[in-house]
N, C-alpha and C. Protein backbone atom coordinates (compact mmCIF):
# COMPACT_ATOMS: atom_id res chain seq x y z
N UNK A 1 0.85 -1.19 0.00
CA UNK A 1 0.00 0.00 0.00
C UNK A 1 0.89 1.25 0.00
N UNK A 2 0.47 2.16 -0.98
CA UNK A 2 1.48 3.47 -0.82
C UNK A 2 0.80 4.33 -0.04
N UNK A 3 1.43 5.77 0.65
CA UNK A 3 1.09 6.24 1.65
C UNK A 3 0.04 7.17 1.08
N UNK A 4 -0.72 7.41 1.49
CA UNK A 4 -2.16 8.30 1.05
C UNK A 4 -1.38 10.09 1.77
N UNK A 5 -0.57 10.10 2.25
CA UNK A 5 -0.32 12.01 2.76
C UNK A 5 0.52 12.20 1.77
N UNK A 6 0.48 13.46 1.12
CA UNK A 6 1.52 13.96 -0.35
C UNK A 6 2.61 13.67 0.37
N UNK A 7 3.16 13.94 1.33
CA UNK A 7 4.58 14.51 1.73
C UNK A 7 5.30 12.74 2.03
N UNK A 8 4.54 12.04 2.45
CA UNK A 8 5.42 10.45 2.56
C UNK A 8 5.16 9.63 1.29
N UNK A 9 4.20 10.33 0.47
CA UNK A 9 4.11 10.08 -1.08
C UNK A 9 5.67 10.05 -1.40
N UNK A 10 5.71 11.45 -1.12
CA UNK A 10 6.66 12.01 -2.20
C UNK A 10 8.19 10.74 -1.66
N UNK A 11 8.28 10.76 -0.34
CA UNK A 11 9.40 10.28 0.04
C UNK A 11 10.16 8.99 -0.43
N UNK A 12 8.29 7.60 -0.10
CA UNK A 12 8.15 6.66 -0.89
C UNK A 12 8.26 6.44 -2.47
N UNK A 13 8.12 7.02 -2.86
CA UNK A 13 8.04 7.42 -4.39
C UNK A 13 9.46 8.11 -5.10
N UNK A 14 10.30 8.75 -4.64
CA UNK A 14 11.46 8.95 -4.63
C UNK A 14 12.58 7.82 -4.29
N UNK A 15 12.11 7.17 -2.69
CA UNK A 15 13.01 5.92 -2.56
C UNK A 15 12.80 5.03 -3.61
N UNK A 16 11.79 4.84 -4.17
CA UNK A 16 11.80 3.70 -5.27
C UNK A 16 11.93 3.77 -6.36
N UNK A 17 12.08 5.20 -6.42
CA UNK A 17 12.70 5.48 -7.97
C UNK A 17 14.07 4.97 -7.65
N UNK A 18 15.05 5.82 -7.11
CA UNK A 18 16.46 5.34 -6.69
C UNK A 18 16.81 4.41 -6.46
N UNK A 19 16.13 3.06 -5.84
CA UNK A 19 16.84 1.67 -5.69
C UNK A 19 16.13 0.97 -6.51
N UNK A 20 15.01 1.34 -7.26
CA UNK A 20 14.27 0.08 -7.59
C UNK A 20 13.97 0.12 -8.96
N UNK A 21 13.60 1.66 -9.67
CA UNK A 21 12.72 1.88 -10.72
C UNK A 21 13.59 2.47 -12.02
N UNK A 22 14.11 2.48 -12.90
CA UNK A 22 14.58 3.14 -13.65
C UNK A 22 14.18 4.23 -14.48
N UNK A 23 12.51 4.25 -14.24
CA UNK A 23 11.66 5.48 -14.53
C UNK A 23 10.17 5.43 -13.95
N UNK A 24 9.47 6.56 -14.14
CA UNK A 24 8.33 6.45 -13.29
C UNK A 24 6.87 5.90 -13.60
N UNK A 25 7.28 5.61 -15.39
CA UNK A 25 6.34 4.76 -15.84
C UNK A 25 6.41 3.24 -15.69
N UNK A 26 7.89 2.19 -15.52
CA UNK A 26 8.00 1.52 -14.88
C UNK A 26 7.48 1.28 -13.35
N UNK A 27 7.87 2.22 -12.43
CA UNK A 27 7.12 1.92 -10.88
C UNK A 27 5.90 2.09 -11.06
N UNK A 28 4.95 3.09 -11.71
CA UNK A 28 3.71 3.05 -12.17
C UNK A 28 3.02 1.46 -12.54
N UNK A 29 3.63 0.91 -13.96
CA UNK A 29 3.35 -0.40 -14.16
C UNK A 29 3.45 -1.43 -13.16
N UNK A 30 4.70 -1.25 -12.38
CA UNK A 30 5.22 -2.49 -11.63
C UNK A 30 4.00 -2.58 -10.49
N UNK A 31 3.82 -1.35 -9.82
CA UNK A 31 2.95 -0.60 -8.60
C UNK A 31 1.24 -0.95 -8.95
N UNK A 32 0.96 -0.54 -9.92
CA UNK A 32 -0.22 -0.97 -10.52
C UNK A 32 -0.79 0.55 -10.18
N UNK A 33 0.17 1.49 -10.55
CA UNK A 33 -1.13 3.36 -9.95
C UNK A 33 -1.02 4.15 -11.22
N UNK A 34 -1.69 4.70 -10.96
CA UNK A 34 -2.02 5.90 -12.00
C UNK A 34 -1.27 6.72 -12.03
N UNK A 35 -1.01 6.99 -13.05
CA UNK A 35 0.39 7.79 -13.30
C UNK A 35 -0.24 9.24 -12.84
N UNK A 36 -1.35 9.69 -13.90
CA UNK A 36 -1.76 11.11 -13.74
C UNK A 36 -2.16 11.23 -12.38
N UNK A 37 -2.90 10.49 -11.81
CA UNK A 37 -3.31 10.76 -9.98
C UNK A 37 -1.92 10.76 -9.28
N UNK A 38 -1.27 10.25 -9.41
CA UNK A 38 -0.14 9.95 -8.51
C UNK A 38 0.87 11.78 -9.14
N UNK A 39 0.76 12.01 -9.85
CA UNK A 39 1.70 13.44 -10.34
C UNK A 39 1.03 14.13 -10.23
N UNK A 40 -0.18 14.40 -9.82
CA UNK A 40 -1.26 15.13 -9.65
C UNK A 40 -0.83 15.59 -8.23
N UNK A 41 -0.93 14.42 -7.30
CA UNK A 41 -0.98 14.34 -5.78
C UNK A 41 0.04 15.24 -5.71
N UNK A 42 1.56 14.71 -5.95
CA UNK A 42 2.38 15.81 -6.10
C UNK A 42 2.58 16.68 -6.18
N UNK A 43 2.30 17.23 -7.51
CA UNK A 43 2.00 18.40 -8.12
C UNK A 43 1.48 19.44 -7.11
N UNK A 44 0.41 18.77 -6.76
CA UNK A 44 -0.48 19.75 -4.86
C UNK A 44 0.48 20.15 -4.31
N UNK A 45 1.68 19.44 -4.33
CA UNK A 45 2.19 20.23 -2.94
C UNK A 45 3.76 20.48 -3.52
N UNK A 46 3.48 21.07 -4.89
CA UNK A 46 4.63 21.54 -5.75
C UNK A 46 5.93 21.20 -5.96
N UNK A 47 6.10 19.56 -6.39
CA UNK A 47 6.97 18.39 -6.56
C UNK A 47 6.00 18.11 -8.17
N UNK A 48 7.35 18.24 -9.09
CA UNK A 48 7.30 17.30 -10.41
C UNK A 48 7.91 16.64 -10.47
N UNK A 49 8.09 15.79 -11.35
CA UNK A 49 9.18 14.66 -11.95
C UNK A 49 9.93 14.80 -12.78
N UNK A 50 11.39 14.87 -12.59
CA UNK A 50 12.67 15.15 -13.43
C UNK A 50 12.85 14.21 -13.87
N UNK A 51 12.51 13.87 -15.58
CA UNK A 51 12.79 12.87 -15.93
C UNK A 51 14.64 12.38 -15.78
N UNK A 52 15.45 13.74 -16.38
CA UNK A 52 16.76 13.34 -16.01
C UNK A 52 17.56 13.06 -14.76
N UNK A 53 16.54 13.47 -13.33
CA UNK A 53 17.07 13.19 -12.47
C UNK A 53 16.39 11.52 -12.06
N UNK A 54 15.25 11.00 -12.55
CA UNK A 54 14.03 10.01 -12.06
C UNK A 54 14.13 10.40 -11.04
N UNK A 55 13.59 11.51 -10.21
CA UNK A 55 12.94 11.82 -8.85
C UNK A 55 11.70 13.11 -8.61
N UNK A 56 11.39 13.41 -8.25
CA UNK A 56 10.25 14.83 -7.89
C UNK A 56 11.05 15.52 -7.33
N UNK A 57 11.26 16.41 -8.51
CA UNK A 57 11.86 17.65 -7.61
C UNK A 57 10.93 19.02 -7.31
């Protein structure tokens, strides 16, 4: 289960880019979530996704 508050979103979602995911449409697929809800959530609390970094910056 991923964390439902933006801010341990963001944290979870960052750690698994870095050890696990090589991009965010991969953890998306692997995860089984919605890409647009999940960058959305983000987005709220003004975190995007660097594709060249794979993290929300």
């Amino acid at each position: 289960m991923i964390p439902k508050d933006p801010v341990m979103l963001l944290s979870f979602v960052n750690l698994k880019l870095r050890d696990f995911y090589g991009s965010l449409d991969v953890l998306c697929e692997e995860l089984a979530l919605n890409r647009q809800e999940l960058t959305d959530k983000l987005a709220a609390i003004d975190y995007h996704y660097d594709k060249e970094r794979n993290q929300f910056v």
